[in-house]
N, C-alpha and C. Protein backbone atom coordinates (compact mmCIF):
# COMPACT_ATOMS: atom_id res chain seq x y z
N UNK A 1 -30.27 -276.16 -51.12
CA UNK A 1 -30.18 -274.78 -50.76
C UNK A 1 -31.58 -274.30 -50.38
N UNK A 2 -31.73 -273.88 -49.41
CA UNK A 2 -33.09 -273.04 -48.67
C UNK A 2 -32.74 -271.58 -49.15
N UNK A 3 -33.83 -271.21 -49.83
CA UNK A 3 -33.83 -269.77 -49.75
C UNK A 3 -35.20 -268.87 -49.35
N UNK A 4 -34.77 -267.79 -49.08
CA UNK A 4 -35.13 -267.05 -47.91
C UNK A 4 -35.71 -265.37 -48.57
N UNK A 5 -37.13 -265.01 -48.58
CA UNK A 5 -37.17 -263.80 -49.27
C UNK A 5 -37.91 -262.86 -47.87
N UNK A 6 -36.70 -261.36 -48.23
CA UNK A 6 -37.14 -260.49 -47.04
C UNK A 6 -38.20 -259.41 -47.69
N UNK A 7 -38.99 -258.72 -47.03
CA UNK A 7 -40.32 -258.41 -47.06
C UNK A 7 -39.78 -256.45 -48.20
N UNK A 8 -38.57 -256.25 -48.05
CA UNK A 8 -37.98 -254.87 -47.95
C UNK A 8 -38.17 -254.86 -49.37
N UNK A 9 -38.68 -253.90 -50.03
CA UNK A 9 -37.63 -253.09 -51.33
C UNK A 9 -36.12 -252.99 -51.14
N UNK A 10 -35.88 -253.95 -52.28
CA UNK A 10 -33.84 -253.65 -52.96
C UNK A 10 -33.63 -252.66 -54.27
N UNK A 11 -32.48 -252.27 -54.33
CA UNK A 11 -32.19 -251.05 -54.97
C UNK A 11 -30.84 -251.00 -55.40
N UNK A 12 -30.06 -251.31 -56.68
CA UNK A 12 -28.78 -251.28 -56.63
C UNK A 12 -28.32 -250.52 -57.55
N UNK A 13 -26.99 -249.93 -57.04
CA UNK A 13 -26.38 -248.66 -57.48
C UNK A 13 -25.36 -249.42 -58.49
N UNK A 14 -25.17 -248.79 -59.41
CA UNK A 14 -23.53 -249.55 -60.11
C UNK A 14 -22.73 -248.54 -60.08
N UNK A 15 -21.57 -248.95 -59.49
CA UNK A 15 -20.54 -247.94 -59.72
C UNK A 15 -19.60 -248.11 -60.82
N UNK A 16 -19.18 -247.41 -61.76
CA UNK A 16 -18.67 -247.68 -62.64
C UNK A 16 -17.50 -246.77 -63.43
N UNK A 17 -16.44 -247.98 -64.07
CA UNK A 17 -14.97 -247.14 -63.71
C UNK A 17 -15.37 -245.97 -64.82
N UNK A 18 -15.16 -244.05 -64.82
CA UNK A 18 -15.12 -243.18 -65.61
C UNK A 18 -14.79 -243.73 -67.05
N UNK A 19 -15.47 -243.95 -67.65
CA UNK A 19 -15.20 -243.90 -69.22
C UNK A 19 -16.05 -245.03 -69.80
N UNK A 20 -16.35 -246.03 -69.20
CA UNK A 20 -16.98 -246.96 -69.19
C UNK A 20 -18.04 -246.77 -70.00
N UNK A 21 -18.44 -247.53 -70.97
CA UNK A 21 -18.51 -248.83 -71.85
C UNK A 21 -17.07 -248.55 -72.91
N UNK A 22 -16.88 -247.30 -72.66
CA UNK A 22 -15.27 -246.98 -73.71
C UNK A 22 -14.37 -247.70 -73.04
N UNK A 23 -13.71 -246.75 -73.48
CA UNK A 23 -11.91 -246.71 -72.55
C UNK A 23 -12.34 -246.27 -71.09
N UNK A 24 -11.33 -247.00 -70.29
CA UNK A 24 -11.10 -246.71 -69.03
C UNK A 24 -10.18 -246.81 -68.40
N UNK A 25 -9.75 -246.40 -67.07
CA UNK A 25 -8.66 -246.51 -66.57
C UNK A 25 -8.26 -247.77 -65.63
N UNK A 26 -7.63 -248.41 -65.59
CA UNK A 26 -7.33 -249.81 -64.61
C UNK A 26 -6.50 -249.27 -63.71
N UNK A 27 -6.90 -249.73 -61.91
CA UNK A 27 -5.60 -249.91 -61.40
C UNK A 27 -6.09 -248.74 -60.43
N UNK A 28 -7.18 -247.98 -60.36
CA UNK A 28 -7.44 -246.71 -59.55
C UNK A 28 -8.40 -246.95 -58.31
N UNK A 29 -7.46 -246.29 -57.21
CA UNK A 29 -7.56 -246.56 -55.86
C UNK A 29 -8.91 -246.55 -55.65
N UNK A 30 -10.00 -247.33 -54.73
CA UNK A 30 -11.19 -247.05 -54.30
C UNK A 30 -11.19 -247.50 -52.78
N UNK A 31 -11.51 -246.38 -51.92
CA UNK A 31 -10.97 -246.32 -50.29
C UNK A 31 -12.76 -246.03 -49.86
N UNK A 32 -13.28 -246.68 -48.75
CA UNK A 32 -14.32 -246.35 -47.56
C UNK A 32 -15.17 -247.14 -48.10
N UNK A 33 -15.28 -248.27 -49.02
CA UNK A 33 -16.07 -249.56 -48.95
C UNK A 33 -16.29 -249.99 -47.69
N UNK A 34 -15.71 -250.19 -46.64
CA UNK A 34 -16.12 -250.68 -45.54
C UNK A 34 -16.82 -250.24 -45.02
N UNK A 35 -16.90 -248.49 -45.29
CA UNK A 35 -17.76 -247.29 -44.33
C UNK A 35 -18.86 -247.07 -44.45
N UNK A 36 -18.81 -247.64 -45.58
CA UNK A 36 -20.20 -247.98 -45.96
C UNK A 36 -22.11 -248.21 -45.28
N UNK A 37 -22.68 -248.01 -44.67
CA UNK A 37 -23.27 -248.51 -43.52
C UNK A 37 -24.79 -248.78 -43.62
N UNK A 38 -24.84 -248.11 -45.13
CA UNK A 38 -26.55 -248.09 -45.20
C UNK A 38 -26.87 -249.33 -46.51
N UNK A 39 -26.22 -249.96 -47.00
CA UNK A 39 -25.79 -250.64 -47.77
C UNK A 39 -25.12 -251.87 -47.85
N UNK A 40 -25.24 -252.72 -48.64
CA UNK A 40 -24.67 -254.13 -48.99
C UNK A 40 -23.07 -253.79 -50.10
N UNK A 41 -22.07 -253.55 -50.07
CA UNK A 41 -21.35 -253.52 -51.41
C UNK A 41 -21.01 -254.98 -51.96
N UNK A 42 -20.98 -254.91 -53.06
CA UNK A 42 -20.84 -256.33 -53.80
C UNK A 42 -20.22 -255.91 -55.03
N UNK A 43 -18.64 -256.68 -54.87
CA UNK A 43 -17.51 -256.52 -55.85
C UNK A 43 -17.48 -257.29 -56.98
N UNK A 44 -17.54 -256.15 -58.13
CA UNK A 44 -17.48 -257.35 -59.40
C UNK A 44 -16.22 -256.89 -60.12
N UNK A 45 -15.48 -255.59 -60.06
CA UNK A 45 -14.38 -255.52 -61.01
C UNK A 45 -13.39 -254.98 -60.01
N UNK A 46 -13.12 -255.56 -58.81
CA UNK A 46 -12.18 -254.93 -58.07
C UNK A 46 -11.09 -256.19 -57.94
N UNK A 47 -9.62 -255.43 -57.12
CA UNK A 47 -8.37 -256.17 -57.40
C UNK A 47 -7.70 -255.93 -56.19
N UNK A 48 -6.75 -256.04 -55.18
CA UNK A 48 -6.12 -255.39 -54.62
C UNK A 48 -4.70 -255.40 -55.24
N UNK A 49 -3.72 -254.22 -55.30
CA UNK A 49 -2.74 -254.27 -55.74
C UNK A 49 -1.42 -255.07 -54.83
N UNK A 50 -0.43 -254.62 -54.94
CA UNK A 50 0.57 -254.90 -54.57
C UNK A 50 1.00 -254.49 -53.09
N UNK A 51 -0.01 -253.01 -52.78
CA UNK A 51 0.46 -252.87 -51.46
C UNK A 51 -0.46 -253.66 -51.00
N UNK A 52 -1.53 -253.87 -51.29
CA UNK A 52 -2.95 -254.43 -50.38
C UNK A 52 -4.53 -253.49 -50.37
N UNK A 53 -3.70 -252.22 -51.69
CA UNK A 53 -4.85 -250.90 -52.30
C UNK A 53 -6.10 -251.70 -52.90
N UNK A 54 -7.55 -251.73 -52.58
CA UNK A 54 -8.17 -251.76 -53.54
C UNK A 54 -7.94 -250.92 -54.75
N UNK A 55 -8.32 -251.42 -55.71
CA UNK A 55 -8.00 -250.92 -57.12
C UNK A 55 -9.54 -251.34 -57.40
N UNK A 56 -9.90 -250.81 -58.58
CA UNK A 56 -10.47 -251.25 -59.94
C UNK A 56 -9.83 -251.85 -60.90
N UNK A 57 -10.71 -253.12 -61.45
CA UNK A 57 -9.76 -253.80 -62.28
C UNK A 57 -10.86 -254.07 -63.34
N UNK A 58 -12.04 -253.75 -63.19
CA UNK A 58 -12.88 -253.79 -64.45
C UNK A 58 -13.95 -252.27 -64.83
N UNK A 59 -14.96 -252.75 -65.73
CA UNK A 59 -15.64 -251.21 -66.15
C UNK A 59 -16.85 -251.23 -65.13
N UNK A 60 -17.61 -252.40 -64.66
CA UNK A 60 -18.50 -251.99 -63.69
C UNK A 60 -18.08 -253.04 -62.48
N UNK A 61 -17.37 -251.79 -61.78
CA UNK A 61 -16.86 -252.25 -60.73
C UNK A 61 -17.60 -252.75 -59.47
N UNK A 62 -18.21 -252.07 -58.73
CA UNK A 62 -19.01 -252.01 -57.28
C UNK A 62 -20.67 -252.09 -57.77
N UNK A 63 -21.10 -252.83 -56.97
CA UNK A 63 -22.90 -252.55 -56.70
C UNK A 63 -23.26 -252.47 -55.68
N UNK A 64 -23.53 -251.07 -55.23
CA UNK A 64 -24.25 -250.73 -53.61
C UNK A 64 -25.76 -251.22 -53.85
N UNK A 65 -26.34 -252.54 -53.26
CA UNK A 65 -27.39 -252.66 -53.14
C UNK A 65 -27.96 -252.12 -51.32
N UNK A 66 -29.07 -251.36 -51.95
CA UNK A 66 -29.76 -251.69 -50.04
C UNK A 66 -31.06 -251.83 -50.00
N UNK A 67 -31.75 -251.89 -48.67
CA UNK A 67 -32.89 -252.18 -48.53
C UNK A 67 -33.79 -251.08 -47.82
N UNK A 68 -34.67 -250.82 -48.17
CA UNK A 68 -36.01 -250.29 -47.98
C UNK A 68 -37.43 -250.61 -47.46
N UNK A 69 -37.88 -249.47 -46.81
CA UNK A 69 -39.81 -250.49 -46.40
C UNK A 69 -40.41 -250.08 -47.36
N UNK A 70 -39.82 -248.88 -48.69
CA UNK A 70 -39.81 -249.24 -49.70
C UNK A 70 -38.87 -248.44 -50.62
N UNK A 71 -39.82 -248.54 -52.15
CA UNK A 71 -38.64 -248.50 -53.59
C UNK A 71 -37.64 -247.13 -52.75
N UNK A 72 -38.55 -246.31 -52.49
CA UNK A 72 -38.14 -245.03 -52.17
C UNK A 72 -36.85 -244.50 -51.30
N UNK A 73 -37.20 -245.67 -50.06
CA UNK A 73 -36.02 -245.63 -48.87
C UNK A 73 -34.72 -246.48 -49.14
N UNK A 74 -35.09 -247.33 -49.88
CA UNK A 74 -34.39 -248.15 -50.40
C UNK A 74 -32.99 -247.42 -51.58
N UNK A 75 -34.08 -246.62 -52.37
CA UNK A 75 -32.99 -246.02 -53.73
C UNK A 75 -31.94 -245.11 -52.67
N UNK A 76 -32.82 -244.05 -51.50
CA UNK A 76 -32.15 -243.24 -50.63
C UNK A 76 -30.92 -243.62 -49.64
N UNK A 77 -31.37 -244.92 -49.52
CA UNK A 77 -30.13 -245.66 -48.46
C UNK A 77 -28.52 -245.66 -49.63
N UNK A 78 -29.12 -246.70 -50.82
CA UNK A 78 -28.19 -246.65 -52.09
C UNK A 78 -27.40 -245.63 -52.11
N UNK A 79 -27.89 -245.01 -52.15
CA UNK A 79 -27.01 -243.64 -52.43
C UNK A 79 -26.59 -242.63 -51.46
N UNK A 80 -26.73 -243.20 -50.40
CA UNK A 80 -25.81 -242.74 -49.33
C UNK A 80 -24.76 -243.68 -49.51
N UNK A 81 -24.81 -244.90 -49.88
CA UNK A 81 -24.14 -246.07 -49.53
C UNK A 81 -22.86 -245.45 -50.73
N UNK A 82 -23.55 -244.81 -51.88
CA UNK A 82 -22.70 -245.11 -53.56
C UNK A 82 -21.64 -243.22 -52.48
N UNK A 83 -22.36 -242.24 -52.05
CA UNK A 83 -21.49 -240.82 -52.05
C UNK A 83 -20.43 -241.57 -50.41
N UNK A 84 -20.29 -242.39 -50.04
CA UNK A 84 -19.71 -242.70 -48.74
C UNK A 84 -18.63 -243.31 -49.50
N UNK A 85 -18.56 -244.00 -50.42
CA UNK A 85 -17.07 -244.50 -51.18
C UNK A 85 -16.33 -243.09 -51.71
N UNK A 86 -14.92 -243.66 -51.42
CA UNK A 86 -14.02 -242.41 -52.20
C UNK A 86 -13.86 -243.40 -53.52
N UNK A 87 -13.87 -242.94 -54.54
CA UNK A 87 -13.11 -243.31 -55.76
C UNK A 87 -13.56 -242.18 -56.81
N UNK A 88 -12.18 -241.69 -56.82
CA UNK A 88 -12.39 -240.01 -57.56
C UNK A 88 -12.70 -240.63 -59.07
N UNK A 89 -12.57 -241.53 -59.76
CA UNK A 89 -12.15 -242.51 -61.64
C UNK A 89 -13.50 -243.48 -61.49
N UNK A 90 -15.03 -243.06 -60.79
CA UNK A 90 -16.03 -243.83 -61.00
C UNK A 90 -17.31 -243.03 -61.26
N UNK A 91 -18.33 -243.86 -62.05
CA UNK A 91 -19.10 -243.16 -62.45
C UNK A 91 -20.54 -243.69 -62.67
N UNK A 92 -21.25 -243.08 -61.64
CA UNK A 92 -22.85 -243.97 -61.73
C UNK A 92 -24.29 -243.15 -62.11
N UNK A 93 -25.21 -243.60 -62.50
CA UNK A 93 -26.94 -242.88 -62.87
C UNK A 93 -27.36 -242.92 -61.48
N UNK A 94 -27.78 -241.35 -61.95
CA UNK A 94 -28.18 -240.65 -60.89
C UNK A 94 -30.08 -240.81 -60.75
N UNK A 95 -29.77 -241.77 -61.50
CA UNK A 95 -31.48 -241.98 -61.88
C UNK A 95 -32.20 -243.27 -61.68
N UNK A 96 -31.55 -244.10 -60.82
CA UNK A 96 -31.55 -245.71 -61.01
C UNK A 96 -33.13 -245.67 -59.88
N UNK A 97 -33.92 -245.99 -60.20
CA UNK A 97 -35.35 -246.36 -59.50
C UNK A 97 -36.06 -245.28 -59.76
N UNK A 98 -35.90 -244.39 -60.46
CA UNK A 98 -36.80 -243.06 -60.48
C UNK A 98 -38.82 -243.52 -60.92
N UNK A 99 -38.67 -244.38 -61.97
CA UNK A 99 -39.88 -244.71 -62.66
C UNK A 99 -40.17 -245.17 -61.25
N UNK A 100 -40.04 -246.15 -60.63
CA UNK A 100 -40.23 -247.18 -59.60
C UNK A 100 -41.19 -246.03 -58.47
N UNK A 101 -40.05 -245.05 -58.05
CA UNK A 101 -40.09 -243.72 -56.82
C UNK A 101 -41.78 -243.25 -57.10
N UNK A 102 -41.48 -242.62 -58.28
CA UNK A 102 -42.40 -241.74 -59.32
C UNK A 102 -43.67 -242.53 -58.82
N UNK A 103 -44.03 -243.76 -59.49
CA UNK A 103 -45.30 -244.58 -58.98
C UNK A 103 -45.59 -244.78 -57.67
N UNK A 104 -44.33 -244.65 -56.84
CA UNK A 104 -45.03 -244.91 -55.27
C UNK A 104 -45.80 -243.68 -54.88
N UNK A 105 -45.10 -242.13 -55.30
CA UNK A 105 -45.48 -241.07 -55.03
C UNK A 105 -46.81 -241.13 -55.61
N UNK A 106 -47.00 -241.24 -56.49
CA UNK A 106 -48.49 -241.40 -57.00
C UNK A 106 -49.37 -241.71 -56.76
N UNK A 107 -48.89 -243.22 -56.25
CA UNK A 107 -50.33 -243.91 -55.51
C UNK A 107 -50.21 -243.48 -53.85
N UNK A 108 -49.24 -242.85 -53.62
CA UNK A 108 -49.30 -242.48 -51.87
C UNK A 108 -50.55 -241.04 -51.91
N UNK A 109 -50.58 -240.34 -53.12
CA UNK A 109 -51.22 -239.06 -53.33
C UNK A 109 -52.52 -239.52 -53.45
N UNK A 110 -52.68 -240.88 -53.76
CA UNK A 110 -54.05 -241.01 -54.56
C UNK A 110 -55.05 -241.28 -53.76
């Protein structure tokens, strides 16, 4: 296996089913993964049902990773990537790279 490292800041969102590390709900629709555009999605607790519905089928379902020229553009892409999914039963930190952000701003001031 050759592997291959790109020059960008990565940044990943977890989406995660409402209730999660508790109780949660199984089985709830998640629609516009595809629409996705600023972003990588990468499925770890999803299912399709019976019609062919994505569902959720675990507690941390989706990871919107994306890329950046850096931490900053990177967390910003993420989270266009995480508000472009519909899934009304998911639930993610609104805070994921902040320390990371925080230090770039710092040394960009300095």
């Amino acid at each position: 296996m050759k592997l291959s490292w790109k020059p960008e800041a990565a940044l990943t969102v977890v989406m995660a089913a409402a209730g999660y590390p508790g109780s949660y709900k199984k089985g709830t629709p998640i629609n516009n993964t595809d629409a996705v555009s600023t972003a990588k999605v990468f499925h770890a607790g999803t299912a399709l049902d019976a019609a062919g519905q994505l569902v959720a089928s675990g507690g941390r379902v989706l990871g919107v990773t994306a890329l950046g020229k850096d931490v900053a553009a990177a967390q910003e892409a993420a989270y266009e990537g995480v508000k472009a999914i519909d899934w009304a039963d998911s639930y993610y930190r609104k805070d994921i790279g902040w320390r990371a952000v925080a230090r770039l701003k710092q040394e960009q001031h300095a």
